[in-house]
N, C-alpha and C. Protein backbone atom coordinates (compact mmCIF):
# COMPACT_ATOMS: atom_id res chain seq x y z
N UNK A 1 0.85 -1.13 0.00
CA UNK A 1 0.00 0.00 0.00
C UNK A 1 0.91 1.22 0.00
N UNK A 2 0.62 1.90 -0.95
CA UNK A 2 1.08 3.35 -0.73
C UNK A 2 0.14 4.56 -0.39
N UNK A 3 1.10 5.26 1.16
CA UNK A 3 -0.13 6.41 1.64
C UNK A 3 1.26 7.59 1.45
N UNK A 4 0.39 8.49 1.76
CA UNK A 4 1.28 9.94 2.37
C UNK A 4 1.06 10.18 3.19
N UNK A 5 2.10 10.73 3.78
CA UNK A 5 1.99 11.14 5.18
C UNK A 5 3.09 12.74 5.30
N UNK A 6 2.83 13.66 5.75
CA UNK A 6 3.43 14.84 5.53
C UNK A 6 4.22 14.76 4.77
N UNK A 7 3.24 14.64 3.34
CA UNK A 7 3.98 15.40 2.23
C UNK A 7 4.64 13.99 1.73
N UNK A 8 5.27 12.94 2.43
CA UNK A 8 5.98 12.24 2.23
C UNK A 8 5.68 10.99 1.70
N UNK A 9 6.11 10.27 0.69
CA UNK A 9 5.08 9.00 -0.23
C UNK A 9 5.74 7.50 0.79
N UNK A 10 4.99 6.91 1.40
CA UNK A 10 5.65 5.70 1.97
C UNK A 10 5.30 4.34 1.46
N UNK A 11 5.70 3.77 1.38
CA UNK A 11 4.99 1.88 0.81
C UNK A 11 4.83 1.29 2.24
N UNK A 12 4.05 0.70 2.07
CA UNK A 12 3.53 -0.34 3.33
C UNK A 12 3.15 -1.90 3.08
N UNK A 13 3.97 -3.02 2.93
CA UNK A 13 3.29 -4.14 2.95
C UNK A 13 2.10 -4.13 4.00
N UNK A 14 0.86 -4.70 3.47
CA UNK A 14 -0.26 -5.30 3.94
C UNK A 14 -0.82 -6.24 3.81
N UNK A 15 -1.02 -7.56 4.72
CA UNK A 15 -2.00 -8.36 4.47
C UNK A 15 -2.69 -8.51 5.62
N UNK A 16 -3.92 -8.69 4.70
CA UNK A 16 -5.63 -9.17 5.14
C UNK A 16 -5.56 -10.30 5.92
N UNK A 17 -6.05 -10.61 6.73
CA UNK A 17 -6.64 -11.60 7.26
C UNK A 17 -8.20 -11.85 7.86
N UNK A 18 -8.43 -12.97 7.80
CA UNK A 18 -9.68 -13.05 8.51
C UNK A 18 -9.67 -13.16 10.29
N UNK A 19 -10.72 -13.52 11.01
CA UNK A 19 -10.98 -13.33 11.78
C UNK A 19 -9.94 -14.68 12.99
N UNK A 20 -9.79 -15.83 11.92
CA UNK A 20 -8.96 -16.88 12.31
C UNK A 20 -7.93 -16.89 11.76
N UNK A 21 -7.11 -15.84 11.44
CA UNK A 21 -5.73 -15.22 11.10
C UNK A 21 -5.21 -15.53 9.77
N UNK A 22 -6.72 -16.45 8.52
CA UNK A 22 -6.49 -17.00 7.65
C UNK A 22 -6.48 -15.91 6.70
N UNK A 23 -5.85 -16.10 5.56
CA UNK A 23 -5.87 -15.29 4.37
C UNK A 23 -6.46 -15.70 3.16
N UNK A 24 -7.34 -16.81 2.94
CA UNK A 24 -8.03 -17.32 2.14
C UNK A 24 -9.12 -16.03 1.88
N UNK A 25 -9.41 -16.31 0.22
CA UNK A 25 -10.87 -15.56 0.10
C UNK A 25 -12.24 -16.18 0.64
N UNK A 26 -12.68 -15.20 0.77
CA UNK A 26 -14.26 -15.39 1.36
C UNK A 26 -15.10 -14.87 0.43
N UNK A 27 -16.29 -15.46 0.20
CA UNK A 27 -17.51 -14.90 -0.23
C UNK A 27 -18.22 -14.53 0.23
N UNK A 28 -18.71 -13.11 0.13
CA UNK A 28 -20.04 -12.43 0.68
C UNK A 28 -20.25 -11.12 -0.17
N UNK A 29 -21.33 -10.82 0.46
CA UNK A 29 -22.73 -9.85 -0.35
C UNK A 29 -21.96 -8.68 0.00
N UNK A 30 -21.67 -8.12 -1.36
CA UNK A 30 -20.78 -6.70 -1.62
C UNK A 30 -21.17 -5.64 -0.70
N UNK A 31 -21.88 -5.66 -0.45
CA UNK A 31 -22.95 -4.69 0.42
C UNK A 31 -22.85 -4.72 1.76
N UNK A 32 -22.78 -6.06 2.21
CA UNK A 32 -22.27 -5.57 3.10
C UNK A 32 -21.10 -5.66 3.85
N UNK A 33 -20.39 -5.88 2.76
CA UNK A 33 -18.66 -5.76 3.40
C UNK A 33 -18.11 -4.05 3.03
N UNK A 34 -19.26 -3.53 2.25
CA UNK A 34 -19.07 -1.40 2.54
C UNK A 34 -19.75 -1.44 4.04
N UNK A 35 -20.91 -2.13 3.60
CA UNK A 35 -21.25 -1.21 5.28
C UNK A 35 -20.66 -1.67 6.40
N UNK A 36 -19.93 -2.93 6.57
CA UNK A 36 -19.19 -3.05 7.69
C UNK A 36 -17.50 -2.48 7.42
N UNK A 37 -17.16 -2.30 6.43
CA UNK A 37 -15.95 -1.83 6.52
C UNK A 37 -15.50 -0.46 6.14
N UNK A 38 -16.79 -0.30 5.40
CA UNK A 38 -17.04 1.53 5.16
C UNK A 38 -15.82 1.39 3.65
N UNK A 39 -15.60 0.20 2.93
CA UNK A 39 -14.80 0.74 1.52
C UNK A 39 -15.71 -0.29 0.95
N UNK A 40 -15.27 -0.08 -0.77
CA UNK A 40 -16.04 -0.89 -1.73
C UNK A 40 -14.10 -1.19 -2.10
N UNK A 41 -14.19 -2.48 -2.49
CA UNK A 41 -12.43 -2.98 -3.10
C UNK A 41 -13.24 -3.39 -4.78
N UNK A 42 -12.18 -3.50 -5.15
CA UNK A 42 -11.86 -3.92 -6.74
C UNK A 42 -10.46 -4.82 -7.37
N UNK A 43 -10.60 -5.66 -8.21
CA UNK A 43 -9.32 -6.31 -7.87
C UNK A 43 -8.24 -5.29 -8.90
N UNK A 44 -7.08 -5.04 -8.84
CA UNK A 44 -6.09 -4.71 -9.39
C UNK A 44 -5.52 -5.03 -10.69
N UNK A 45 -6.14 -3.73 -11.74
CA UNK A 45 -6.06 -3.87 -13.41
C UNK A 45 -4.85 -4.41 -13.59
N UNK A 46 -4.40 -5.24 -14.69
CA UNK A 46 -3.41 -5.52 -15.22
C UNK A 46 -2.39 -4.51 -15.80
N UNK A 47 -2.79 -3.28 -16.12
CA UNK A 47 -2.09 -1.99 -15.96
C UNK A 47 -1.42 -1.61 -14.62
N UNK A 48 -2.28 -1.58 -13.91
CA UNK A 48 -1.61 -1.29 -13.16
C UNK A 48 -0.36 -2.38 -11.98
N UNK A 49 -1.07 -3.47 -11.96
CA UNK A 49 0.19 -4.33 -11.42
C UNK A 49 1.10 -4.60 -11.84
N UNK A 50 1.40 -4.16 -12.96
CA UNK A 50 2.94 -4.46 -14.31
C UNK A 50 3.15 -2.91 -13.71
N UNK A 51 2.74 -1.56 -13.56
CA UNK A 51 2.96 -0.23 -13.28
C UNK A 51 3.57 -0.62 -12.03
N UNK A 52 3.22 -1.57 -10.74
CA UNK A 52 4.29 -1.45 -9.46
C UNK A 52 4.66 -2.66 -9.28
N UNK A 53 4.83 -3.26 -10.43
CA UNK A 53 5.75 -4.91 -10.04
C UNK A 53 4.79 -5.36 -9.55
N UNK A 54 3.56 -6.19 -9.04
CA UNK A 54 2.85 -6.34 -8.65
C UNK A 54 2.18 -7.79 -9.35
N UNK A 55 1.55 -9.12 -8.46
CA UNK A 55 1.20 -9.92 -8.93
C UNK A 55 0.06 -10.05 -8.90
N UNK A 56 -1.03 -9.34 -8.08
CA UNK A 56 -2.42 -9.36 -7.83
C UNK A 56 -2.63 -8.05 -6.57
N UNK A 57 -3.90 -8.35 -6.11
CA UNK A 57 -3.88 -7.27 -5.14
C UNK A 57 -5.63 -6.90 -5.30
N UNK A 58 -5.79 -5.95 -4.81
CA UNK A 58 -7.04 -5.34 -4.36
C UNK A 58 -6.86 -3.73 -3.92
N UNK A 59 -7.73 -2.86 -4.55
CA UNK A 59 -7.68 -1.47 -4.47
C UNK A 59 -9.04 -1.13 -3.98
N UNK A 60 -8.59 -0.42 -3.42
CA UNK A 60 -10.23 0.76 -2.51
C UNK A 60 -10.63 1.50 -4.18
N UNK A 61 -11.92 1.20 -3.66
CA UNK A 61 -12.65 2.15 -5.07
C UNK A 61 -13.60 3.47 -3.99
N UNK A 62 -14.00 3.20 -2.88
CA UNK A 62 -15.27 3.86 -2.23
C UNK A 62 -14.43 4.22 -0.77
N UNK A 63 -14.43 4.79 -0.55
CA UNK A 63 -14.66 4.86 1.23
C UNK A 63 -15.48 5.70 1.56
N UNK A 64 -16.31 4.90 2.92
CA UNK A 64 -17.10 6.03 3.63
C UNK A 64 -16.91 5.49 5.28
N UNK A 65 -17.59 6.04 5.90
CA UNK A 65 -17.78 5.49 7.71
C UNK A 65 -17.79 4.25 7.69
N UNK A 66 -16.80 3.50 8.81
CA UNK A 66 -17.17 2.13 8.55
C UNK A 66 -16.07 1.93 9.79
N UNK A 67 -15.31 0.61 10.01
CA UNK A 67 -14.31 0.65 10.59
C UNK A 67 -13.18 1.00 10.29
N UNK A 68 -13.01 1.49 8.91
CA UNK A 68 -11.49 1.77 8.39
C UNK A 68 -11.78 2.82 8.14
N UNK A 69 -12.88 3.93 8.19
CA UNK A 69 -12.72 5.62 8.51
C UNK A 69 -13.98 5.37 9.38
N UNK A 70 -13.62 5.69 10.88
CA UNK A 70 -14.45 5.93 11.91
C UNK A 70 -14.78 7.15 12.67
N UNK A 71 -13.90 8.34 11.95
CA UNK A 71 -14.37 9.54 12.71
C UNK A 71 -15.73 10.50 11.86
């Protein structure tokens, strides 16, 4: 993941896990993994994962209130 932070561009490895520390995909109703997590994801164009070396991945398309913006 790349954020900024004053001004400054940082990379961040991230991985997901579930609730039993697994990283397997899960299936569920799009809907409500916004309203419990407050983002909508998308998987990662083939443009763009050749753009950061990249073999797969998942990108935020939406954010709103949820647990990953809670103020």
């Amino acid at each position: 993941m790349t954020v900024w932070r004053g001004g400054i561009e940082k990379k961040i490895l991230v991985e997901l896990r579930d609730n039993d520390g697994g990283t397997s995909l899960k299936s569920s109703d799009k809907s409500e993994i916004k309203e419990i997590l407050g983002a909508q994801f998308s998987n990662v164009s083939d443009e763009t994962k050749t753009k950061l070396g990249i073999t797969g991945g998942a990108q935020i398309k939406e954010l709103q209130r949820g647990k990953i913006i809670y103020k």
